[in-house]
C-alpha atoms as a PDB file:
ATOM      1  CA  UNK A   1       3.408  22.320  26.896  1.00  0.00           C
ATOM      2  CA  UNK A   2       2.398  20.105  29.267  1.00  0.00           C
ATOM      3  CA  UNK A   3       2.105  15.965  28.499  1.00  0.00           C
ATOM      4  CA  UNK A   4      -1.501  15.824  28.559  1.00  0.00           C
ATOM      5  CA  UNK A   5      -1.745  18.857  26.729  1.00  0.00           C
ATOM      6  CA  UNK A   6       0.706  17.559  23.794  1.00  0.00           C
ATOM      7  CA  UNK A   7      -1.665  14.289  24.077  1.00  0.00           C
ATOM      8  CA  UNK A   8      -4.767  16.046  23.520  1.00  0.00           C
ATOM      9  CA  UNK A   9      -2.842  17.608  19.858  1.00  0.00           C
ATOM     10  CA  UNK A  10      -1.920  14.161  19.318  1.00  0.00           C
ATOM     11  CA  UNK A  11      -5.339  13.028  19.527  1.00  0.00           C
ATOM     12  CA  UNK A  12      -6.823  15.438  17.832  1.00  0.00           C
ATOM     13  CA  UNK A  13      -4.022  15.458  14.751  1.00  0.00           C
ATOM     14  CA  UNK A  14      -4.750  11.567  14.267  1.00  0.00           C
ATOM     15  CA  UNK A  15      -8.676  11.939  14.280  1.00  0.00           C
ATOM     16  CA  UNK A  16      -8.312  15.311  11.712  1.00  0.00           C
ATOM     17  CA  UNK A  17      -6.154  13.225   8.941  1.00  0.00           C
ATOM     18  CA  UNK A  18      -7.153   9.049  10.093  1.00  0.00           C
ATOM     19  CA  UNK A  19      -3.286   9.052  10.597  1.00  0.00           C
ATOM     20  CA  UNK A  20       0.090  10.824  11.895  1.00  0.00           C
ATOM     21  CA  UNK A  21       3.756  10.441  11.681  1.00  0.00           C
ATOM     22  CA  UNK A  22       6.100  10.377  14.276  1.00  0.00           C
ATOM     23  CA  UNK A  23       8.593  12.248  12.883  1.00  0.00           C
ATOM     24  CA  UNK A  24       6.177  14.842  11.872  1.00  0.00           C
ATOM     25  CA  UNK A  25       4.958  15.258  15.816  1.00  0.00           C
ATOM     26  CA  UNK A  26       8.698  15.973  16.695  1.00  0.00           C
ATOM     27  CA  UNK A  27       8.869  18.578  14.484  1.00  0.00           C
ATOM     28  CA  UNK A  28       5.602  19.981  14.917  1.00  0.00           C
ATOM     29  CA  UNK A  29       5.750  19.566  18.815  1.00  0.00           C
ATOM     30  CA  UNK A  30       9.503  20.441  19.441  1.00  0.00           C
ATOM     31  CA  UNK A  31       9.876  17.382  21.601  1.00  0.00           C
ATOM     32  CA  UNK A  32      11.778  14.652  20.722  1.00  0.00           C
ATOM     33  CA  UNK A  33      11.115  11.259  19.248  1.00  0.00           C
ATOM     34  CA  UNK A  34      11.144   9.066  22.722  1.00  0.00           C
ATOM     35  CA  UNK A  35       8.782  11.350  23.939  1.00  0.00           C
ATOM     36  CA  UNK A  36       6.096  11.081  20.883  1.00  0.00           C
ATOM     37  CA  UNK A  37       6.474   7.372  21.269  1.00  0.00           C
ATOM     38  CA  UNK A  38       5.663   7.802  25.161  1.00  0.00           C
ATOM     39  CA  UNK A  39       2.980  10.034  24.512  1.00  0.00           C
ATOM     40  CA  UNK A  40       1.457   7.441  21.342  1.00  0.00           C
ATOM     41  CA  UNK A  41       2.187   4.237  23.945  1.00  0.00           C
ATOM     42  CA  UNK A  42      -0.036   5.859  26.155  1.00  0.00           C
ATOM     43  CA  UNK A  43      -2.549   6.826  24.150  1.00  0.00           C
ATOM     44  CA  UNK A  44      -2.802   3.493  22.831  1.00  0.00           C
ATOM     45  CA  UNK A  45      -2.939   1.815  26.220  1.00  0.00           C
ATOM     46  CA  UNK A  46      -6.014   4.759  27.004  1.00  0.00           C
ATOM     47  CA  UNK A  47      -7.701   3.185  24.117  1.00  0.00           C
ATOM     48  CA  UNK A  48      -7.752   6.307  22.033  1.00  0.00           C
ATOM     49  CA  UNK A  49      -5.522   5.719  19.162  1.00  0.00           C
ATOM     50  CA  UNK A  50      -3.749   2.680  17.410  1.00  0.00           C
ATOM     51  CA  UNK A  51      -0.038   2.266  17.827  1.00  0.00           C
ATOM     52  CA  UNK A  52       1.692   1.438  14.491  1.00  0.00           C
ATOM     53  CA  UNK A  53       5.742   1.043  13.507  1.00  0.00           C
ATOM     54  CA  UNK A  54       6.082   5.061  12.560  1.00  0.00           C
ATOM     55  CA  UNK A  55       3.458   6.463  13.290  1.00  0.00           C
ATOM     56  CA  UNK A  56      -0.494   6.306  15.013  1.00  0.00           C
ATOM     57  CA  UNK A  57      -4.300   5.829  13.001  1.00  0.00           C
ATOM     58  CA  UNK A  58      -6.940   6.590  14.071  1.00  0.00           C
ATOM     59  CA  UNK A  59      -9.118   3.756  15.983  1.00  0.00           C
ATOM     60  CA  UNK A  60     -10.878   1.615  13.453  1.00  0.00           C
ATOM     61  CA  UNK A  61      -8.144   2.150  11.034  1.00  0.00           C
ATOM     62  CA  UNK A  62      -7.065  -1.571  11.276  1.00  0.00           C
ATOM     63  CA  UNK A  63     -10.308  -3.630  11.675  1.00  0.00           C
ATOM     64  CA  UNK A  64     -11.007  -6.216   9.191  1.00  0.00           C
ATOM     65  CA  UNK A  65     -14.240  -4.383   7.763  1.00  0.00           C
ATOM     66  CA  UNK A  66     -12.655  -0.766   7.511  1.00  0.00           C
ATOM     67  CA  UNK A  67     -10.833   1.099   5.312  1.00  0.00           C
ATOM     68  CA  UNK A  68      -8.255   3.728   5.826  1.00  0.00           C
ATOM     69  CA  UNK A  69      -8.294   6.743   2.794  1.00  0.00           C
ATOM     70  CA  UNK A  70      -5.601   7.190   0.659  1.00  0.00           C
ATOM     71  CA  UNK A  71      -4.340  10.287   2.352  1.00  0.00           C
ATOM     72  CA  UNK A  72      -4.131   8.637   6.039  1.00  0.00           C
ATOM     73  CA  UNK A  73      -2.073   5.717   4.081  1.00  0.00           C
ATOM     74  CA  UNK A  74       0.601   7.316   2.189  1.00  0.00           C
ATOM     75  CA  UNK A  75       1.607   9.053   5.651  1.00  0.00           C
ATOM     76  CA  UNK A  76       2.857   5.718   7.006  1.00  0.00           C
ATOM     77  CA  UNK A  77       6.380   3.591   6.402  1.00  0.00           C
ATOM     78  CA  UNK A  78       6.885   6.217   3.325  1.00  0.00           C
ATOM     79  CA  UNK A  79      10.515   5.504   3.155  1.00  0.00           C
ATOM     80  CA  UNK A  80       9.694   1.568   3.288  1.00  0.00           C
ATOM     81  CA  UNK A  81       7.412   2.232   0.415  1.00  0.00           C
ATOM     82  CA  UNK A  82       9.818   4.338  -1.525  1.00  0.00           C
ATOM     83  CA  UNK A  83      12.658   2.036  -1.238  1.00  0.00           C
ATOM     84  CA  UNK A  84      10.478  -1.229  -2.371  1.00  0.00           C
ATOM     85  CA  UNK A  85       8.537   0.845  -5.123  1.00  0.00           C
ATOM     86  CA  UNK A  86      12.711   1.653  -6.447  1.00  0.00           C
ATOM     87  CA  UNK A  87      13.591  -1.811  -6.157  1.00  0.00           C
ATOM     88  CA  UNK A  88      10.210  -2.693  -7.878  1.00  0.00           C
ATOM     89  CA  UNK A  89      10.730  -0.977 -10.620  1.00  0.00           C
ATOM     90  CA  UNK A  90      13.647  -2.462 -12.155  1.00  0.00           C
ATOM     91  CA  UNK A  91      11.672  -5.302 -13.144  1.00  0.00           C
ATOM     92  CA  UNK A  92       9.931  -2.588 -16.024  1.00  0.00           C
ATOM     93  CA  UNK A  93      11.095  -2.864 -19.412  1.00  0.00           C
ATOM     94  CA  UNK A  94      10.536  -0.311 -21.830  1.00  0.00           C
ATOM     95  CA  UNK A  95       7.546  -1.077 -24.322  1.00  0.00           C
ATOM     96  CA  UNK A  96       6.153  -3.359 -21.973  1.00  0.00           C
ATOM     97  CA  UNK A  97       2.735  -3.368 -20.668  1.00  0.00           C
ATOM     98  CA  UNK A  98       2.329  -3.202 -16.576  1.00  0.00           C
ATOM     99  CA  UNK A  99      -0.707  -3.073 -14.249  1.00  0.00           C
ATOM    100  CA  UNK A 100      -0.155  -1.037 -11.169  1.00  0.00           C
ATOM    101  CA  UNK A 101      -3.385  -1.691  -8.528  1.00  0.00           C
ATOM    102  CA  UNK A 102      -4.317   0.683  -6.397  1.00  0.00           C
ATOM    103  CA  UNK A 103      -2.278   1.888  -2.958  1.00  0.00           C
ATOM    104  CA  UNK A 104      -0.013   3.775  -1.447  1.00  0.00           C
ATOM    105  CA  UNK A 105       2.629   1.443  -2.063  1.00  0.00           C
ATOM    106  CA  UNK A 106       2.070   1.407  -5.616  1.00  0.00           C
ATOM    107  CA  UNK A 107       1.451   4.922  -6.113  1.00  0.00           C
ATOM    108  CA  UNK A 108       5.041   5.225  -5.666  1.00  0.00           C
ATOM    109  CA  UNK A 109       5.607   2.325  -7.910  1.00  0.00           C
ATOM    110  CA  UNK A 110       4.032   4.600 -10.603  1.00  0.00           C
ATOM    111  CA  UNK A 111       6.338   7.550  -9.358  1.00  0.00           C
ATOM    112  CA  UNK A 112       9.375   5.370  -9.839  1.00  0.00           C
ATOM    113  CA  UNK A 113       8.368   4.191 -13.591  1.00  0.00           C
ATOM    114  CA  UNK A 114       7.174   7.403 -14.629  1.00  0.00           C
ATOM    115  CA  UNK A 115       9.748   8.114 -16.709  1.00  0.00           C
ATOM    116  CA  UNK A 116      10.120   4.496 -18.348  1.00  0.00           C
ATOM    117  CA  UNK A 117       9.416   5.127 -22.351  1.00  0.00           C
ATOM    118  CA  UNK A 118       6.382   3.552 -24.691  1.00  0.00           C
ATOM    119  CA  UNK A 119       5.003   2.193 -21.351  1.00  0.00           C
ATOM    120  CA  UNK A 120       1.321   0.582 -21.382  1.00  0.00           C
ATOM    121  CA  UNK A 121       0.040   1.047 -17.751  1.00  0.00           C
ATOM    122  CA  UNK A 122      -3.640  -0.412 -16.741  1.00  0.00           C
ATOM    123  CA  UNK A 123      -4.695   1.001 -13.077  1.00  0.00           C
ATOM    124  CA  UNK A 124      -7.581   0.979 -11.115  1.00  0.00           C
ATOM    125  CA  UNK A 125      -5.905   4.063  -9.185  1.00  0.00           C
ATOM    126  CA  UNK A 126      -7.144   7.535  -9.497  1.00  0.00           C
ATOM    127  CA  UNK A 127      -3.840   8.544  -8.355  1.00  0.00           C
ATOM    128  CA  UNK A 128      -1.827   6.787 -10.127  1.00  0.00           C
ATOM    129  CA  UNK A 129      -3.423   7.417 -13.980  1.00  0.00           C
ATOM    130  CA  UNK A 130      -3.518  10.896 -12.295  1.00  0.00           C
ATOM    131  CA  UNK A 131       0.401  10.784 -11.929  1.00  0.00           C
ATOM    132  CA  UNK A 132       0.827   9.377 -15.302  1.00  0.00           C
ATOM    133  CA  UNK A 133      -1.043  11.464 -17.260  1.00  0.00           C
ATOM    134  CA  UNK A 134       0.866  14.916 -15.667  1.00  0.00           C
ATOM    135  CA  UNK A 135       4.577  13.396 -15.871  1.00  0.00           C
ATOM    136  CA  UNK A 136       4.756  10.160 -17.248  1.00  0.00           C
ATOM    137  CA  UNK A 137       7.470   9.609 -20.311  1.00  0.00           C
ATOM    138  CA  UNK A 138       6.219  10.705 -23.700  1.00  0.00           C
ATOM    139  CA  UNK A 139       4.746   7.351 -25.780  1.00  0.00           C
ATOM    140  CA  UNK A 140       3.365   6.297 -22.634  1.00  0.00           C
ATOM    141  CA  UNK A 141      -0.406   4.851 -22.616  1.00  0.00           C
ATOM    142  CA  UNK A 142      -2.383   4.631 -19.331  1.00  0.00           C
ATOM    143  CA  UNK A 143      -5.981   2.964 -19.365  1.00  0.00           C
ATOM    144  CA  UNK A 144      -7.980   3.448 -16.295  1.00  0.00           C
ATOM    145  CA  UNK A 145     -10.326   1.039 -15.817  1.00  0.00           C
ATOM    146  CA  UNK A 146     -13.537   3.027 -14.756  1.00  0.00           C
ATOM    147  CA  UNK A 147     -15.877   1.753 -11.833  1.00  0.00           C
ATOM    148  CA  UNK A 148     -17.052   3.110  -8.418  1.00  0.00           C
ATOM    149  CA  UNK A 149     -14.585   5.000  -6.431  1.00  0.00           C
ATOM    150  CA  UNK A 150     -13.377   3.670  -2.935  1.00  0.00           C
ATOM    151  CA  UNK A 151     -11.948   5.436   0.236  1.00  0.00           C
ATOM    152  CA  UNK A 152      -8.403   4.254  -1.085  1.00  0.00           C
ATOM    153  CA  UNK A 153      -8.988   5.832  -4.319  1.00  0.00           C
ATOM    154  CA  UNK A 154      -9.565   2.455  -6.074  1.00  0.00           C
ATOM    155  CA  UNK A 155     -11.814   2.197  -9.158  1.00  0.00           C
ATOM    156  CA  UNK A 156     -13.677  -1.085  -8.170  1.00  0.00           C
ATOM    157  CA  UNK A 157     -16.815  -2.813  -9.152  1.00  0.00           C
ATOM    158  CA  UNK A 158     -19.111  -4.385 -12.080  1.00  0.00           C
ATOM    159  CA  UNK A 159     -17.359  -2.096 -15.019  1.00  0.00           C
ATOM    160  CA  UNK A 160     -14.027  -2.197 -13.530  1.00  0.00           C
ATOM    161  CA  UNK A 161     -13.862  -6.165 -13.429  1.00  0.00           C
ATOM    162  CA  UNK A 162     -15.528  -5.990 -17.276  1.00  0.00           C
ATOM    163  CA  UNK A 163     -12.394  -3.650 -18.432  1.00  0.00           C
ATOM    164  CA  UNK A 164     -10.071  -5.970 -16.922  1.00  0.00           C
ATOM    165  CA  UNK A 165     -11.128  -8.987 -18.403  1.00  0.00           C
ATOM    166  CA  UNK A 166     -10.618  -7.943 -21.746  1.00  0.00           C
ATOM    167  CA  UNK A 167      -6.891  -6.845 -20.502  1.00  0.00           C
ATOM    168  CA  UNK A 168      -3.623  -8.341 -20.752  1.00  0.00           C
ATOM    169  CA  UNK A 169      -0.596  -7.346 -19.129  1.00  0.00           C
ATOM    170  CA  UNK A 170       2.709  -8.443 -18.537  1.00  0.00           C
ATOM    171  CA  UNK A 171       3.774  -7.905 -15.212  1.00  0.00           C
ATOM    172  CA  UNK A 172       0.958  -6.993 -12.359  1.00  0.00           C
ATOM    173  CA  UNK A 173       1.946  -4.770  -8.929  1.00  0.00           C
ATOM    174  CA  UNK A 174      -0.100  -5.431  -6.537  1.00  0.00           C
ATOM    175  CA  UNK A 175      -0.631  -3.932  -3.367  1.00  0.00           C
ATOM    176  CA  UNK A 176      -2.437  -5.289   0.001  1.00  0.00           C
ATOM    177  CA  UNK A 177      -4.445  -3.854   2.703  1.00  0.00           C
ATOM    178  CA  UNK A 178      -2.815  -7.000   4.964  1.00  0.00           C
ATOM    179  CA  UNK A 179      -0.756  -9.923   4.467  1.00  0.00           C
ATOM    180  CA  UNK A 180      -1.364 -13.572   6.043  1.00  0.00           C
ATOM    181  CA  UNK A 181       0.307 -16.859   5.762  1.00  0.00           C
ATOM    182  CA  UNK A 182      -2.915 -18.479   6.047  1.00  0.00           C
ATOM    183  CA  UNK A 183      -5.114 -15.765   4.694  1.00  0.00           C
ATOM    184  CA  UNK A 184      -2.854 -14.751   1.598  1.00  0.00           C
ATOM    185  CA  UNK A 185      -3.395 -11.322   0.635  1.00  0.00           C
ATOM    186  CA  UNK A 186      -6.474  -9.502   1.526  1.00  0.00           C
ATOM    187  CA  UNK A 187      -8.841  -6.564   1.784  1.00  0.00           C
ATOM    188  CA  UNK A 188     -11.490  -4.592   4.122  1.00  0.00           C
ATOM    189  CA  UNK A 189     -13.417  -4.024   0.860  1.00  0.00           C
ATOM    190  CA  UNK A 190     -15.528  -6.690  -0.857  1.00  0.00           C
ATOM    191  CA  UNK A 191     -16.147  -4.904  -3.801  1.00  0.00           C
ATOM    192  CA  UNK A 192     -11.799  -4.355  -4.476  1.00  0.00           C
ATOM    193  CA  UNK A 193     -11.028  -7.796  -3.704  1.00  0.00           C
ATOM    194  CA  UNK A 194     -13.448  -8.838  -6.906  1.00  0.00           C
ATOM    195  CA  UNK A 195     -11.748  -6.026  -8.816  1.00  0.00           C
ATOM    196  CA  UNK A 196      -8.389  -6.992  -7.331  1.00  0.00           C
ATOM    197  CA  UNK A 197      -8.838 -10.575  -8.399  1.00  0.00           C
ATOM    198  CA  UNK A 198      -9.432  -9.452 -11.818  1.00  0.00           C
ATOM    199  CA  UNK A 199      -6.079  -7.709 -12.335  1.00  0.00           C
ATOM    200  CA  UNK A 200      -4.293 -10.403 -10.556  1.00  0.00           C
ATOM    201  CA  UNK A 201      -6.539 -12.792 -13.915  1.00  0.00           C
ATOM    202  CA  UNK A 202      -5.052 -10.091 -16.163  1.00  0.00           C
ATOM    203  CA  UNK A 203      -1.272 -10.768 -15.620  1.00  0.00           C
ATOM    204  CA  UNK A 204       1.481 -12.807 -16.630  1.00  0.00           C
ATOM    205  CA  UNK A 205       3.182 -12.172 -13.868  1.00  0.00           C
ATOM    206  CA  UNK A 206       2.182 -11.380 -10.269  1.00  0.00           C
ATOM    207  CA  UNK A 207       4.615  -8.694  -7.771  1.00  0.00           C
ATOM    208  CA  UNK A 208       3.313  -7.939  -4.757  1.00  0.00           C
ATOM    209  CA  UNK A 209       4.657  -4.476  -3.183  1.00  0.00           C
ATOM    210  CA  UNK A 210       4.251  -4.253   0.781  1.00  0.00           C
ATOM    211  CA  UNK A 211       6.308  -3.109   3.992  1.00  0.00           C
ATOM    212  CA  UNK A 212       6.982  -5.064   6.618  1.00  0.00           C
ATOM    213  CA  UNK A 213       4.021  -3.530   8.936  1.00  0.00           C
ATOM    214  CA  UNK A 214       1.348  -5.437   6.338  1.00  0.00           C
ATOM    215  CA  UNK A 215       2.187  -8.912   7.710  1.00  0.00           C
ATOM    216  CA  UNK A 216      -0.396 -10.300   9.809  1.00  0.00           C
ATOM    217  CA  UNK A 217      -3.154  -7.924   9.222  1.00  0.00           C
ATOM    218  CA  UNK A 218      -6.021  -9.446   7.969  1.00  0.00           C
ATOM    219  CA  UNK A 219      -8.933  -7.630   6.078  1.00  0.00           C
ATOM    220  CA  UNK A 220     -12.212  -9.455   5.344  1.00  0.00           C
ATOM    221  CA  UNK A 221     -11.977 -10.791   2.088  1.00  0.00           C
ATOM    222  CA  UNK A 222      -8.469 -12.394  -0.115  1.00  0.00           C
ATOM    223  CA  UNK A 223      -8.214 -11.564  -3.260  1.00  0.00           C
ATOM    224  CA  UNK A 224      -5.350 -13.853  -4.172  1.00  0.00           C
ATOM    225  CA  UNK A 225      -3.186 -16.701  -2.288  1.00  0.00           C
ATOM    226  CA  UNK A 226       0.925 -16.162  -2.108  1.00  0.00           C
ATOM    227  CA  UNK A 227       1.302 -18.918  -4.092  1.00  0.00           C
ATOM    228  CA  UNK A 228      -0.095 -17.166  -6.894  1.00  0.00           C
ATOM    229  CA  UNK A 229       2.902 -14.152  -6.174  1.00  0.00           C
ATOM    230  CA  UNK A 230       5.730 -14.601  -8.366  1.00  0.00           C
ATOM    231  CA  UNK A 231       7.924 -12.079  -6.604  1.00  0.00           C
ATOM    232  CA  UNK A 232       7.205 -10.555  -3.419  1.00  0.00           C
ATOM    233  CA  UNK A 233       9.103  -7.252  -2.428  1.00  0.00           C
ATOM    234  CA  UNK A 234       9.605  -5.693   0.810  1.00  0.00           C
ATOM    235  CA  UNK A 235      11.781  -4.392   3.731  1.00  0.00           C
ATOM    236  CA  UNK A 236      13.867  -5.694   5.803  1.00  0.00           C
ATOM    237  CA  UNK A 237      11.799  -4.955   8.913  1.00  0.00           C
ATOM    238  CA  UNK A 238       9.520  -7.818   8.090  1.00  0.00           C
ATOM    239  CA  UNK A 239      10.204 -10.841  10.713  1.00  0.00           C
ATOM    240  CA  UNK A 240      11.811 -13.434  10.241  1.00  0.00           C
ATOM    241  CA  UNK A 241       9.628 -16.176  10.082  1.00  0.00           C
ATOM    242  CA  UNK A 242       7.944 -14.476   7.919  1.00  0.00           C
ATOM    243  CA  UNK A 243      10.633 -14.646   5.334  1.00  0.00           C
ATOM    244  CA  UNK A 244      10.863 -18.507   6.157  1.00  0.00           C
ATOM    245  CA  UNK A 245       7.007 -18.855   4.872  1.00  0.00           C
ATOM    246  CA  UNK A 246       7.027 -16.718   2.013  1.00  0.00           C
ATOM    247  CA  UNK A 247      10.452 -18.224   0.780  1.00  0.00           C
ATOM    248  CA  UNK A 248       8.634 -21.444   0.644  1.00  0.00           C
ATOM    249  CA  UNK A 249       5.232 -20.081  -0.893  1.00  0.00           C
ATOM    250  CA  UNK A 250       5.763 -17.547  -3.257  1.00  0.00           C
ATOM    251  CA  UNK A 251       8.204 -17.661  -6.376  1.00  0.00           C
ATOM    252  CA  UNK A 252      10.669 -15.076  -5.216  1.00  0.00           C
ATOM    253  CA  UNK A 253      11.026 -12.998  -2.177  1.00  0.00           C
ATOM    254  CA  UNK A 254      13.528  -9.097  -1.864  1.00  0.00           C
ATOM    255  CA  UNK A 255      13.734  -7.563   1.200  1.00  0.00           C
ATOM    256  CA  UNK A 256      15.557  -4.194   0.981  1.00  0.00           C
ATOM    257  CA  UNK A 257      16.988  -1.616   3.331  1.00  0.00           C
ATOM    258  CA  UNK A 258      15.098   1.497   4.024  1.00  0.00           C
ATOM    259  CA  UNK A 259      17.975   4.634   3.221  1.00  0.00           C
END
């Protein structure tokens, strides 16, 4: 196949699905990974597609008003989001009561604390109470909020914000669209952030789940400061001045290594 041919399946791979990995375009393509990377550079430098650690998206993927699905976003840094979601997860106790908002990241939060007995779980993710309710430990109880249903799978809006007000949980994982030392945590959706801010209200405790590639994007609206994050986990991509600022900001910071 020639390079402008494999381009042109790039291309049209990223605009099908909003995203692609790497790794799957060397095994789909029979190349190998230096060339994919050539091939996405160029793209990318053409205009046609965004260049991300892993992977491509589709243009308009990262702009502050717009909102990738939840199918485009679990392709991307899976192993980084595996690996925090583990780590994550130790901090669940057994009888406790957790809120897990919605993401990709904390999807597989919810996948890691599936099994964790009498659990109370309050989400705002389809996917998530979806998980739960199919495999989660027996005695567990997961309430899903209700509200209008978002791109990212998100339950957001008027009735969501009303559940959650009348909530209480112990320990909160939060996800983020983009991460900012000036702009905190943030959204491309208005309506989420509100909802967001809620669960973040709801909680003891605030942990914020997010790889490396989330620092400095920034959606349109924050839905909570770092100082309000009481322990911040990712991997140990993310720069280091990065871990300089949140060291200082939020409570506690874990980077771990991707397997």
């Amino acid at each position: 196949m020639l390079a402008s041919q494999r381009r042109s399946v790039i291309l049209e791979l990223v605009e099908e699905s909003g995203a692609v990995k790497v790794s799957d375009l060397v095994e789909r393509l029979g190349v190998s990974d230096m060339t994919i990377r050539r091939d996405i550079e160029r793209l990318s430098s053409d205009g046609l597609l965004e260049r991300v650690h892993g992977g491509a998206l589709a243009l308009g993927d990262s702009r502050s008003s717009e909102e990738p699905g939840f199918s485009a976003k679990s392709l991307l840094q899976l192993a980084q989001k595996q690996a925090i979601a583990r780590a994550a997860a130790r901090r669940v106790e057994a009888g406790s009561a957790i809120g897990i908002s919605a993401g990709t990241t904390t999807y597989e939060l919810a996948r890691a604390v599936k099994d964790v007995p009498q659990l109370t779980v309050v989400t705002n993710s389809v996917p998530v109470a979806q998980l739960l309710h199919e495999s989660g430990a027996p005695g567990q109880t997961v309430i899903l909020t209700g509200g209008v249903r978002t791109p990212s799978d998100a339950l957001v809006g008027p009735v969501a914000v009303a559940a959650l007000r009348a909530l209480h949980v112990d320990l909160l994982f939060l996800g983020a669209h983009g991460v900012d030392d000036r702009s905190g945590l943030t959204t491309p959706n208005l309506v989420e952030s509100e909802t967001n801010r809620a669960l973040v209200a709801s909680a003891r405790h605030v942990c914020v789940l997010a790889d490396s590639s989330k620092w400095g994007t920034v959606g349109l609206s924050t839905f909570a400061d770092l100082a309000e994050v009481d322990l911040f986990v990712t991997d140990v991509g993310l720069p280091g001045r990065a871990r300089e600022t949140l060291r200082e900001v939020v409570g506690s910071l874990e980077t771990v290594e991707t397997p």
